[in-house]
C-alpha atoms as a PDB file:
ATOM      1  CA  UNK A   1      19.199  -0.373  19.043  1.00  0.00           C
ATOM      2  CA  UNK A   2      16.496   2.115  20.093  1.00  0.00           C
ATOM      3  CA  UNK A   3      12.243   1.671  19.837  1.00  0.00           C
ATOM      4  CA  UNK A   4       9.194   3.494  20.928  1.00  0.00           C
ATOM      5  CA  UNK A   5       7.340   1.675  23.496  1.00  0.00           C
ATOM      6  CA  UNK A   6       4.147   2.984  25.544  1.00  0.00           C
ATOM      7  CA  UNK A   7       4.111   0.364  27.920  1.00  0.00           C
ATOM      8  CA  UNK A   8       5.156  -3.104  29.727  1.00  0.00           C
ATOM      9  CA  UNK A   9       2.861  -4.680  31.265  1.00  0.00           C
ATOM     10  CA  UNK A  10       3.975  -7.228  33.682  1.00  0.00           C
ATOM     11  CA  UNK A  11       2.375 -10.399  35.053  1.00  0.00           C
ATOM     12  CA  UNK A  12      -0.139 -10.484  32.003  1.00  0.00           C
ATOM     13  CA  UNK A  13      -1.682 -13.669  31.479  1.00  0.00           C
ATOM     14  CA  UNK A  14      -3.597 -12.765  28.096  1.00  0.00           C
ATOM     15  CA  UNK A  15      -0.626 -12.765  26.086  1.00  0.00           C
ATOM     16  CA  UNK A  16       0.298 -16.597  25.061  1.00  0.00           C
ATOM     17  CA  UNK A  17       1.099 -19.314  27.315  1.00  0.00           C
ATOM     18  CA  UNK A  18       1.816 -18.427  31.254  1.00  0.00           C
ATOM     19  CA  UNK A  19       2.707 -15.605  33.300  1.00  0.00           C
ATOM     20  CA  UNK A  20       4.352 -13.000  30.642  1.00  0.00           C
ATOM     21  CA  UNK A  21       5.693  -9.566  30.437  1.00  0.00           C
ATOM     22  CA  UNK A  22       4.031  -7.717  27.380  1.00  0.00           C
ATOM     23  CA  UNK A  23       6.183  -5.062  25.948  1.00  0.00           C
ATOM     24  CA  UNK A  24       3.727  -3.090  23.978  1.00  0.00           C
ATOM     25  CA  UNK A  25       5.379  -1.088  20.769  1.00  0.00           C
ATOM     26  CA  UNK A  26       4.152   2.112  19.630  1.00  0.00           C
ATOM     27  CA  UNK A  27       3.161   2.213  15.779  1.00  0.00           C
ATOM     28  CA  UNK A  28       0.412   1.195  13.930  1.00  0.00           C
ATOM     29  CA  UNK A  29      -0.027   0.985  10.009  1.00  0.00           C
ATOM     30  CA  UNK A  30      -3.946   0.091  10.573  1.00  0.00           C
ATOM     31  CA  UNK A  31      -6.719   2.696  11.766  1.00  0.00           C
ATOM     32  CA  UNK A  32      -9.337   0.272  13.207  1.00  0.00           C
ATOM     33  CA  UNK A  33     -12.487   2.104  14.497  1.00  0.00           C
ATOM     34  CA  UNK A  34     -12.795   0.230  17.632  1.00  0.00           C
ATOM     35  CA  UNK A  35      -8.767   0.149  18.395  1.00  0.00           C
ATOM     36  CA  UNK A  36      -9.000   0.254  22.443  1.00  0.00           C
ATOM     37  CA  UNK A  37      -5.381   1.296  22.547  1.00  0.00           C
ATOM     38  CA  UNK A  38      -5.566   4.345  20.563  1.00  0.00           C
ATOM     39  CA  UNK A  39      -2.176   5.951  22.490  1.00  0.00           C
ATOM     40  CA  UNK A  40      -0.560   2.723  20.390  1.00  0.00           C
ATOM     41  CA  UNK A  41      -1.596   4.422  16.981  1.00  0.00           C
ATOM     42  CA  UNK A  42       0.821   7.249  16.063  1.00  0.00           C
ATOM     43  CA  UNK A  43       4.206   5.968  15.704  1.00  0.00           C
ATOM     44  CA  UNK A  44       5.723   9.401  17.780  1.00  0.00           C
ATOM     45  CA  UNK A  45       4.946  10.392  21.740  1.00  0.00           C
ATOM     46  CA  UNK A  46       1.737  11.658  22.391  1.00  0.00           C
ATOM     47  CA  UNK A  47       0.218  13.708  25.594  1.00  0.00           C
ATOM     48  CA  UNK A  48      -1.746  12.478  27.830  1.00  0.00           C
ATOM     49  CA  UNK A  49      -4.501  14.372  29.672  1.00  0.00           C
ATOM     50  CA  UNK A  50      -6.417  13.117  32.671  1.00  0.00           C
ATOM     51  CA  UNK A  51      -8.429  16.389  33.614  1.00  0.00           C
ATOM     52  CA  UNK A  52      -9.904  15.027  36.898  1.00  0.00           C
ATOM     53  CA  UNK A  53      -6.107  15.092  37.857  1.00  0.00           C
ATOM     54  CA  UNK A  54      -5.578  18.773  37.777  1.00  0.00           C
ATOM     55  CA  UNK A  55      -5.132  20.931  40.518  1.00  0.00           C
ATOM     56  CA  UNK A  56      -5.197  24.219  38.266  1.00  0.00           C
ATOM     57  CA  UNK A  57      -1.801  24.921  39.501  1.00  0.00           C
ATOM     58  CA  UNK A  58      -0.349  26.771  36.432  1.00  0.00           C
ATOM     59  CA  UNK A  59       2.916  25.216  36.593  1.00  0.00           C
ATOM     60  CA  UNK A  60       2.322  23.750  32.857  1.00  0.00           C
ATOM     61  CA  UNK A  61       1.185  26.844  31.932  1.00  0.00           C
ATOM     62  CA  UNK A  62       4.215  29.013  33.183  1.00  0.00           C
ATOM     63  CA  UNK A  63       6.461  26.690  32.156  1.00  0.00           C
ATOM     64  CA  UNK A  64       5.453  25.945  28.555  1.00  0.00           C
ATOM     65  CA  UNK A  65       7.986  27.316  26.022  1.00  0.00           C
ATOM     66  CA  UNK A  66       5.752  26.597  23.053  1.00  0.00           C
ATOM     67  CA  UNK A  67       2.440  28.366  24.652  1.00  0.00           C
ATOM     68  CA  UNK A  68       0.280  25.204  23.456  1.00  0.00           C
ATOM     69  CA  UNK A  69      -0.984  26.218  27.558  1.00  0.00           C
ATOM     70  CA  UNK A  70      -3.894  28.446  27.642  1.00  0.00           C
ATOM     71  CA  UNK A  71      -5.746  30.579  30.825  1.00  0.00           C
ATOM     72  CA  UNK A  72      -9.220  29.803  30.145  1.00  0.00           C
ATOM     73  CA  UNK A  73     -12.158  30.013  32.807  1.00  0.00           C
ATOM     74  CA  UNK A  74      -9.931  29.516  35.960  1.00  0.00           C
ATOM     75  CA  UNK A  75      -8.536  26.452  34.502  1.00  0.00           C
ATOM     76  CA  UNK A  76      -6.130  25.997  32.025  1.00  0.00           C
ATOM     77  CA  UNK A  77      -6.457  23.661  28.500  1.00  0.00           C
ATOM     78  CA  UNK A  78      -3.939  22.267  25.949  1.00  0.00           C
ATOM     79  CA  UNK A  79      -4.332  23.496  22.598  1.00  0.00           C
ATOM     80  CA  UNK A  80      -3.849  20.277  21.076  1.00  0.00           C
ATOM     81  CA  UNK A  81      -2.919  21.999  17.945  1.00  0.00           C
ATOM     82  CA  UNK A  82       0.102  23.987  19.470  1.00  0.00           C
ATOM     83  CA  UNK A  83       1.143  21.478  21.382  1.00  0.00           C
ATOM     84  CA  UNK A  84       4.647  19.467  19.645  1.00  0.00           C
ATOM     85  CA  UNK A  85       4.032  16.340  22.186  1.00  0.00           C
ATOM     86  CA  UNK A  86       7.604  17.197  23.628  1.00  0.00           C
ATOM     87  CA  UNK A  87       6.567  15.851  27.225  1.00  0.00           C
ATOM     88  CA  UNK A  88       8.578  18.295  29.511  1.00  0.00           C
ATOM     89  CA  UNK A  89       5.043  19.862  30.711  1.00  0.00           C
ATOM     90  CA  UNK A  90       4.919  15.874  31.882  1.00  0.00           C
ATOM     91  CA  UNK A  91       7.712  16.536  34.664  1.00  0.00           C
ATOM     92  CA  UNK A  92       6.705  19.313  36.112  1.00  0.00           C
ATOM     93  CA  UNK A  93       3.085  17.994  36.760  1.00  0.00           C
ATOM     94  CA  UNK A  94       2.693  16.922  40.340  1.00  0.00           C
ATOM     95  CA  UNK A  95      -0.743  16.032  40.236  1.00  0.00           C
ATOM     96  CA  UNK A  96       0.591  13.733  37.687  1.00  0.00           C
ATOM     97  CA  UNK A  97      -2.725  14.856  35.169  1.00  0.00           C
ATOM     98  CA  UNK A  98      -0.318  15.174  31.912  1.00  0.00           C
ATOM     99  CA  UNK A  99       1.577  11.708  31.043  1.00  0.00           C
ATOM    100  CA  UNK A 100       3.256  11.009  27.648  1.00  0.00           C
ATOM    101  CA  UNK A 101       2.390   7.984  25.852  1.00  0.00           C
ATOM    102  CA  UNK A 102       5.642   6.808  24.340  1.00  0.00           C
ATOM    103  CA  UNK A 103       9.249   6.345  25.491  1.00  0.00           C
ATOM    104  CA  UNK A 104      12.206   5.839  23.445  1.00  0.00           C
ATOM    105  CA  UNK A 105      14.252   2.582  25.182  1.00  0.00           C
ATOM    106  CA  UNK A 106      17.063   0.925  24.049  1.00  0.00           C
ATOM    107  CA  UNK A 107      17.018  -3.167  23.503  1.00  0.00           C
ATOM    108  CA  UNK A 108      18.997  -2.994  27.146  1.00  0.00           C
ATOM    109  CA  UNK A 109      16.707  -1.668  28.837  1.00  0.00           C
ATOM    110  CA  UNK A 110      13.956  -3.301  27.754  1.00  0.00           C
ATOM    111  CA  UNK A 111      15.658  -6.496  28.165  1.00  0.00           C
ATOM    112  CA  UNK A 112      16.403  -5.552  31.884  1.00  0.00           C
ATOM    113  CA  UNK A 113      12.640  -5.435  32.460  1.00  0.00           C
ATOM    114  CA  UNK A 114      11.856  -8.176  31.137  1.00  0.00           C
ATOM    115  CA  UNK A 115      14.535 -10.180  33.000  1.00  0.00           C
ATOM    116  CA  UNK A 116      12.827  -9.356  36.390  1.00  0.00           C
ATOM    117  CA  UNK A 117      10.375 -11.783  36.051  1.00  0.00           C
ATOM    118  CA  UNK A 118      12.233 -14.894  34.610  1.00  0.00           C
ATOM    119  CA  UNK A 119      11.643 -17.210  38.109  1.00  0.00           C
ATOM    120  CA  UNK A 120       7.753 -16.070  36.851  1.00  0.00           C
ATOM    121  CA  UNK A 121       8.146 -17.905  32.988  1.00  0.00           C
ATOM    122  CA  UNK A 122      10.082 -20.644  34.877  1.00  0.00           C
ATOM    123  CA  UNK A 123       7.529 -21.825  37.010  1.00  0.00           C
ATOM    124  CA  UNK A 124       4.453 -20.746  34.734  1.00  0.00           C
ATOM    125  CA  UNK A 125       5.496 -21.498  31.100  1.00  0.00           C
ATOM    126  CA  UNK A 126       5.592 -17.862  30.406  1.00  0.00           C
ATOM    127  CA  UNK A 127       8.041 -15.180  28.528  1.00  0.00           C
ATOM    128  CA  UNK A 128       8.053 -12.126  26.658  1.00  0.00           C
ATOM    129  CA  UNK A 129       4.985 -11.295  24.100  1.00  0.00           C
ATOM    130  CA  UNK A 130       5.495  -8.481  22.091  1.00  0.00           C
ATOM    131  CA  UNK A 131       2.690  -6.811  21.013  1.00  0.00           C
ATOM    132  CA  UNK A 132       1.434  -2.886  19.958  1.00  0.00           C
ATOM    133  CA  UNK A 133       0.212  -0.791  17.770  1.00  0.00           C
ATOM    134  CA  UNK A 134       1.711  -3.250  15.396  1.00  0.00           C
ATOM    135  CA  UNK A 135       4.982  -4.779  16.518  1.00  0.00           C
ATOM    136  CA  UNK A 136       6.333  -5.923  13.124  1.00  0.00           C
ATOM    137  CA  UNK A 137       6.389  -1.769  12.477  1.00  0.00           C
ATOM    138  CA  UNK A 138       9.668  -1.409  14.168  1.00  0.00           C
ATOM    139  CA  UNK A 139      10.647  -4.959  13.082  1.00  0.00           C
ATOM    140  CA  UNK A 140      14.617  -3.956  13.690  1.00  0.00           C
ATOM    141  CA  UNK A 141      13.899  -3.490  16.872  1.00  0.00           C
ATOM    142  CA  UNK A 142      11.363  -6.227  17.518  1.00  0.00           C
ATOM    143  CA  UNK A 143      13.956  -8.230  15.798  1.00  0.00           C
ATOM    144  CA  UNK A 144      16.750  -7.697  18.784  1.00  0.00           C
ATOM    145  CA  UNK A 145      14.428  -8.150  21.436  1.00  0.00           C
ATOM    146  CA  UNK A 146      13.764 -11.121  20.303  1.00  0.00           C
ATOM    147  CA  UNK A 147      17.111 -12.260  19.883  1.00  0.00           C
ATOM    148  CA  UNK A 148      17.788 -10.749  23.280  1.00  0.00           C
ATOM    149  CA  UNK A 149      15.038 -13.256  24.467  1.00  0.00           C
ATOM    150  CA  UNK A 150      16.331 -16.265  22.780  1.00  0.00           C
ATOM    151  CA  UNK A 151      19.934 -15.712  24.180  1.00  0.00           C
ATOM    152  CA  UNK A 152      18.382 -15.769  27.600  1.00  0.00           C
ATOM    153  CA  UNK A 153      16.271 -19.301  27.038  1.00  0.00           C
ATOM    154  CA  UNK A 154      13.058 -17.136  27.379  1.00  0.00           C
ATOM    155  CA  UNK A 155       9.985 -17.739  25.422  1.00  0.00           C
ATOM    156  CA  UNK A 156       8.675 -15.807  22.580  1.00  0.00           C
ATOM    157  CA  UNK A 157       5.760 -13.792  21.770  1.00  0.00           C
ATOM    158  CA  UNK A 158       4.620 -11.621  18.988  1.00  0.00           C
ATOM    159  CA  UNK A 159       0.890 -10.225  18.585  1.00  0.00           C
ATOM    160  CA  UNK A 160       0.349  -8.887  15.203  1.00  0.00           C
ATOM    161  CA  UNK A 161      -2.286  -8.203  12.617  1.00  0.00           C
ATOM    162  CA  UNK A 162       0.131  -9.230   9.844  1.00  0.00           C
ATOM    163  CA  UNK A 163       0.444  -5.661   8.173  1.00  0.00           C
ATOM    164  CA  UNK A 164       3.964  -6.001   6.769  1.00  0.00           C
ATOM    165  CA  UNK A 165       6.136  -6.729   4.186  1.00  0.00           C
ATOM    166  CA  UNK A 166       6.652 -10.800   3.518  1.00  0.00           C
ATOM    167  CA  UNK A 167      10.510 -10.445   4.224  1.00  0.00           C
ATOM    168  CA  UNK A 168       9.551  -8.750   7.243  1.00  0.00           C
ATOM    169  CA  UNK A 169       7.537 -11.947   8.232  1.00  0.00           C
ATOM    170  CA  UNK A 170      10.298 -14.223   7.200  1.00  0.00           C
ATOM    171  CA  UNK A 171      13.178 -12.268   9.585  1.00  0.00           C
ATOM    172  CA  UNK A 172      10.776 -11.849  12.243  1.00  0.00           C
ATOM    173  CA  UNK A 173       9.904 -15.521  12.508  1.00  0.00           C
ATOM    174  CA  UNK A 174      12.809 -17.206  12.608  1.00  0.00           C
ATOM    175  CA  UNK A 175      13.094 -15.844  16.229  1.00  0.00           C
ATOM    176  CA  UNK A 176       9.880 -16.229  17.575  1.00  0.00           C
ATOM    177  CA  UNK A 177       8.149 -19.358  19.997  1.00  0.00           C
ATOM    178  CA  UNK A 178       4.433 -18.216  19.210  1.00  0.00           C
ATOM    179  CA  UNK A 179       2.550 -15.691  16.881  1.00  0.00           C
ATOM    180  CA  UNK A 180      -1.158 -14.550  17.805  1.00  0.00           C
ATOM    181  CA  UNK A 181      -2.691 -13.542  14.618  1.00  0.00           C
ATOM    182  CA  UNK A 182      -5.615 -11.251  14.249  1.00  0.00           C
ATOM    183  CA  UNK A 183      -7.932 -11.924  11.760  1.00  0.00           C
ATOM    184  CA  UNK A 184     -11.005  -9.940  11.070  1.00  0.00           C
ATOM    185  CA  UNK A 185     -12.475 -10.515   8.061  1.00  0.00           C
ATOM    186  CA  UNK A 186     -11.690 -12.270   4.548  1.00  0.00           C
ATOM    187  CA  UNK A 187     -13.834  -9.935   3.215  1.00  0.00           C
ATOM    188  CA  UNK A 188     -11.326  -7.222   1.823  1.00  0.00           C
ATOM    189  CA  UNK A 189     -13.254  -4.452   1.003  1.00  0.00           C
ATOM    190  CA  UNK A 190     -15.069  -4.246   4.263  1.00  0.00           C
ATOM    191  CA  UNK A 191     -11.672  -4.560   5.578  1.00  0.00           C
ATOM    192  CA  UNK A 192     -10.133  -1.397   3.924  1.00  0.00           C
ATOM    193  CA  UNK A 193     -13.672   0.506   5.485  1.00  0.00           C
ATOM    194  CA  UNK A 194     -12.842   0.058   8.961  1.00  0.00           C
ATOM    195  CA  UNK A 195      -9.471  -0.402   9.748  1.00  0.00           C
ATOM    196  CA  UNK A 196      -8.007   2.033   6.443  1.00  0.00           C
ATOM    197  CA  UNK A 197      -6.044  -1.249   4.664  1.00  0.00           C
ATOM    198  CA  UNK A 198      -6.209  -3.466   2.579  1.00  0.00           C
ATOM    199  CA  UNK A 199      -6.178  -7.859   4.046  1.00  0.00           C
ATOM    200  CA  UNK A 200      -4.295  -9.147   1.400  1.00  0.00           C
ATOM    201  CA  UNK A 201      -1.112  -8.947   2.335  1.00  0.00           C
ATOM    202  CA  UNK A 202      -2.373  -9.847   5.618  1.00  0.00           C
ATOM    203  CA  UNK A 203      -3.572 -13.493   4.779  1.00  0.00           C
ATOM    204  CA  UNK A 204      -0.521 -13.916   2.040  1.00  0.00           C
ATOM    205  CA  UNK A 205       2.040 -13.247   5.441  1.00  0.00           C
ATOM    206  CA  UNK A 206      -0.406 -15.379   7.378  1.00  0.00           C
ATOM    207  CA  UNK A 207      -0.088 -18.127   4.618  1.00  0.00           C
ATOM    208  CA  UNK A 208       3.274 -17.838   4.539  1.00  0.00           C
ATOM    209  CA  UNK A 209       3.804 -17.983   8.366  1.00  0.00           C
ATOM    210  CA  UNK A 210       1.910 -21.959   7.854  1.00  0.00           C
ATOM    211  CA  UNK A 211       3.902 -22.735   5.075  1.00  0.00           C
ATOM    212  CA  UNK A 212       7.019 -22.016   7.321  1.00  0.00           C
ATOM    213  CA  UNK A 213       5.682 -24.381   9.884  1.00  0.00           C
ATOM    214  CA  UNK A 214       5.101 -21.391  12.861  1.00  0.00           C
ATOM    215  CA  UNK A 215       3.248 -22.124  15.729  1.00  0.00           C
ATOM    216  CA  UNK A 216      -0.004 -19.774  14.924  1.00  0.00           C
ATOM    217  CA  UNK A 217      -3.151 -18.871  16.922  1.00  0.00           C
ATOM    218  CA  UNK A 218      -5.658 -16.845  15.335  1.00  0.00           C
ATOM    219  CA  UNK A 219      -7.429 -14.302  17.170  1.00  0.00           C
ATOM    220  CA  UNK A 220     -10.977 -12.802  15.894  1.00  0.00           C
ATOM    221  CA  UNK A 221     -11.704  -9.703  17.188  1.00  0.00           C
ATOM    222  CA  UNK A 222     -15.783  -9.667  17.240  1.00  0.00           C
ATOM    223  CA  UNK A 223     -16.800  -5.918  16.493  1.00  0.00           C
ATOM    224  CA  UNK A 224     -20.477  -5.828  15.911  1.00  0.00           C
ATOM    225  CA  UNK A 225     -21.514  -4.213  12.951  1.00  0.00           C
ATOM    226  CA  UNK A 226     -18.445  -5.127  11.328  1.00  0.00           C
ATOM    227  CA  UNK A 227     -17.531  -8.829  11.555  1.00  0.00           C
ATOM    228  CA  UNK A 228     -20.416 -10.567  13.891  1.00  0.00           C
ATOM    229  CA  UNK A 229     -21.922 -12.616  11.441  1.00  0.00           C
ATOM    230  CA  UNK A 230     -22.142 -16.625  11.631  1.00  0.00           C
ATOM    231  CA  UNK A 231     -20.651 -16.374   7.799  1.00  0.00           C
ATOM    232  CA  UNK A 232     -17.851 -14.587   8.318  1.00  0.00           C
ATOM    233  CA  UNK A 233     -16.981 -16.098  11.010  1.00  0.00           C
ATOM    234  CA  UNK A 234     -17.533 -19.730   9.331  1.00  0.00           C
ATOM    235  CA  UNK A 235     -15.597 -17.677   6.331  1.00  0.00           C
ATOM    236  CA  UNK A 236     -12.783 -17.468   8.409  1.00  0.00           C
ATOM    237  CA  UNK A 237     -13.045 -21.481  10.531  1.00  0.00           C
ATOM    238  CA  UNK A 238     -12.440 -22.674   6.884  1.00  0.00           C
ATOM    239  CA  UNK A 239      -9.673 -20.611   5.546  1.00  0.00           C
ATOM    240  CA  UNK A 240      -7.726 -21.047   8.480  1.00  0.00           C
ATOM    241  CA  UNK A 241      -8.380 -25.490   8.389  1.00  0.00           C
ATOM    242  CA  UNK A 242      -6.919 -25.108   4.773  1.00  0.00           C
ATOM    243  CA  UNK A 243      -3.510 -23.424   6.299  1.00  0.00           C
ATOM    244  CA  UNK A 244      -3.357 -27.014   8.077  1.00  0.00           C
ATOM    245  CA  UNK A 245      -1.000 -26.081  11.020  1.00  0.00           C
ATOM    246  CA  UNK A 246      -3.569 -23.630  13.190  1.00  0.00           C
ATOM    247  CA  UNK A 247      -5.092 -25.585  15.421  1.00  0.00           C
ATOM    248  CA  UNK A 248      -6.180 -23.000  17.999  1.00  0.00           C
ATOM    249  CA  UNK A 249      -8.659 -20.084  17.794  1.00  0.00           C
ATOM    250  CA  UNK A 250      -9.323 -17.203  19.920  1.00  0.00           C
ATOM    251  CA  UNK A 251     -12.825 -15.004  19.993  1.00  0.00           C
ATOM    252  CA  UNK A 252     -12.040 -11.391  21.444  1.00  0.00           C
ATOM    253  CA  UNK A 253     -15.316  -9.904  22.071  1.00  0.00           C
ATOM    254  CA  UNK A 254     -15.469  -5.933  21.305  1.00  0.00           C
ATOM    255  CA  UNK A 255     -15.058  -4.292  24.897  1.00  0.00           C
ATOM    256  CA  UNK A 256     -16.061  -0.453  25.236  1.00  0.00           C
ATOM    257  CA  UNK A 257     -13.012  -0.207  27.854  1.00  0.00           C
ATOM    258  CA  UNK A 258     -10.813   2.496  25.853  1.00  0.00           C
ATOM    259  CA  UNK A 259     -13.232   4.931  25.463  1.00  0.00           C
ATOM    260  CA  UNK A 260     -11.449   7.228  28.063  1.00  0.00           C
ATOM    261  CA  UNK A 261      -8.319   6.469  26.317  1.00  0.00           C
ATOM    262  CA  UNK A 262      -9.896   8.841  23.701  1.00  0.00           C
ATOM    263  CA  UNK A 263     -10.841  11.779  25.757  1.00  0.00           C
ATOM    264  CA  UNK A 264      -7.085  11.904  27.218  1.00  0.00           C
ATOM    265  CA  UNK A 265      -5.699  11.987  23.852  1.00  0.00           C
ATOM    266  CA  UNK A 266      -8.254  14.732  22.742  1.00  0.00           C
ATOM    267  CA  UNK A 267      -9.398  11.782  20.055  1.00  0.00           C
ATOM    268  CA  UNK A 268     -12.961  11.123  18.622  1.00  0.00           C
ATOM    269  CA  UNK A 269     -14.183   7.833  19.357  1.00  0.00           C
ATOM    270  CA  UNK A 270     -16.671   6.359  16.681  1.00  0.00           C
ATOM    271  CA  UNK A 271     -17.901   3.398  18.108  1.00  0.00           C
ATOM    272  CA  UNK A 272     -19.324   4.416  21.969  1.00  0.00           C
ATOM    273  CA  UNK A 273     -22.810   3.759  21.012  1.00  0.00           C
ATOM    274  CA  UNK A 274     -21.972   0.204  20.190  1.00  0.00           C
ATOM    275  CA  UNK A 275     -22.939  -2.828  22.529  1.00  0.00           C
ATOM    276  CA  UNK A 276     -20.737  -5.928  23.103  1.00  0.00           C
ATOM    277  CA  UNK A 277     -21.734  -9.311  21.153  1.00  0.00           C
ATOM    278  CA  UNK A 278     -24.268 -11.272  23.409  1.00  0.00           C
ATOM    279  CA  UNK A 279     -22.962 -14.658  25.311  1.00  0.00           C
ATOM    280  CA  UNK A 280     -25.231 -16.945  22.962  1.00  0.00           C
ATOM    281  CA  UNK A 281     -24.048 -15.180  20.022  1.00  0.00           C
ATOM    282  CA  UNK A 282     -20.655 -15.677  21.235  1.00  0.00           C
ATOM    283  CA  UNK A 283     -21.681 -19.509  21.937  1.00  0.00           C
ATOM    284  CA  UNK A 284     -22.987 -19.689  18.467  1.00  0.00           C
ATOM    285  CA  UNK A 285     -19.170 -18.285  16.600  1.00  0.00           C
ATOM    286  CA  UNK A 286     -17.662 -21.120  18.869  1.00  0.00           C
ATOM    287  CA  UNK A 287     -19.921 -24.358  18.124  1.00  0.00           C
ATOM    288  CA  UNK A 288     -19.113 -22.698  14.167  1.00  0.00           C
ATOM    289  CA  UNK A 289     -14.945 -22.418  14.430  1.00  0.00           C
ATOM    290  CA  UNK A 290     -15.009 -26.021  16.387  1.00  0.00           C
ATOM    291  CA  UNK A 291     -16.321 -27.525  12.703  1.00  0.00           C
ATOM    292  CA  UNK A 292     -12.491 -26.628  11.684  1.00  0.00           C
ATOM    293  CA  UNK A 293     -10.488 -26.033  14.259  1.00  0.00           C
ATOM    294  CA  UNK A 294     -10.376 -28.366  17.419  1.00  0.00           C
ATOM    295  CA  UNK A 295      -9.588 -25.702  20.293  1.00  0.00           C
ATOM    296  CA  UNK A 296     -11.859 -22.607  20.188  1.00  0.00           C
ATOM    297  CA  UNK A 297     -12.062 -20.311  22.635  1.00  0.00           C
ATOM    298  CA  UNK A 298     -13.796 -17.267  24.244  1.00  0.00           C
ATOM    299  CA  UNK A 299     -10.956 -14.599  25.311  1.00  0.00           C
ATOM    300  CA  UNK A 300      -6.901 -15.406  25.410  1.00  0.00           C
END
């Protein structure tokens, strides 16, 4: 079995419970405007550009078969247009300016990395989280990782927004320790205006994941403009106390930090004029979810 990952991240303590490797998969169904992993979007490699990097060598120019390389002004730029993402310009970089978000691995390989930390989850609590782009995308894949994981006694992971299939939900499950669940909004048509989709689906697989007894924390990304109001946010504190089984929420506070992310990929960014939610707003969501839920928390 073969997937598309963009990066592990080892040693991560953001990803569920102790010290963790995060295998992040490349693929996602939703197009939110503040995404701060926008290289986890497109579901096929993507270059990489870091312009401070380049020493205006000409080796990518010379040895580009495809001519996506232009001479221009001394310097040389990528014609993103041209350009079929095929990474070999990548090797012969040794300023190391071009990179190539996106590497096919096989469930063996990723396994192997993962296993290099096990006296870490041992000691710690930890494991393997799975996360993306949207994990549950390549859910064949996701699927023998985690069965991988489970073979080897090591805890499991997955970080999802819910945008799947419910049979996807049900196969997935059944092999994993812990799922962190965005939610942004119940409200659906806001939802479709800035991440592209629809939430049904989303809440009817997180539904379902209560109803098959899952251990579930929800996650609330707080993008202002879009979901920073005390009644969504309330909105949400109640819907999830109906589910019954959620007893934890998470506030992620909208970080500008993947703005550069952007620039390498040649990508607009919408949202760089917008500032992060204030502390006492922040204060205000958590006195609001602690009404439903008894562990609320800033971060995770």
């Amino acid at each position: 079995m073969k997937g598309l990952v963009f990066n592990i991240q080892r040693f991560s303590v953001h990803d569920g419970p102790g010290i963790r490797t995060t295998v992040f998969l490349k693929g996602c169904p939703l197009r939110c405007k503040w995404c701060h992993n926008p290289e986890s979007i497109s579901a096929e490699p993507e270059l990489i550009l870091r312009k401070d990097r380049c020493i205006r060598c000409g080796d990518c120019y010379a040895f580009c078969k495809n001519h996506a390389v232009q001479h221009v002004d001394g310097g040389f730029e990528t014609l993103r247009d041209v350009c079929i993402d095929c990474g070999e310009c990548v090797e012969i970089c040794s300023a190391e300016a071009r990179g190539l978000a996106g590497k096919e691995m096989t469930t063996e390989e990723v396994i192997a990395e993962i296993e290099k930390d096990i006296v870490f989850y041992d000691q710690s609590g930890g494991g393997a989280s799975f996360s993306g782009g949207e994990p549950l995308l390549q859910h064949d894949f996701l699927v023998s990782l985690l069965v991988a994981c489970k073979r080897k006694n090591i805890h499991t992971v997955v970080d999802t927004a819910g945008v799947t299939t419910s049979a996807i939900i049900e196969k997935v499950s059944a092999h994993v320790d812990l799922f962190l669940f965005d939610l942004k909004t119940l409200d659906d048509e806001r939802h479709k205006e800035f991440t592209g989709a629809s939430n049904v689906q989303i809440l009817n697989n997180l539904r379902r994941l209560s109803e098959l007894k899952k251990q579930v924390v929800v996650r609330i990304p707080v993008i202002p403009g879009f979901n920073d109001t005390y009644d969504n946010v309330r909105g949400i504190g109640a819907f999830v106390a109906e589910l019954g089984n959620v007893r934890e929420i998470h506030l992620l506070p909208y970080h500008p930090t993947g703005t550069e992310k952007y620039v390498r990929l040649g990508k607009e960014y919408e949202m760089e004029s917008t500032v992060p939610p204030s502390a006492d707003d922040l204060s205000l969501y958590v006195k609001a979810l602690r009404q439903y839920v008894p562990d609320v928390s800033i971060g995770g």
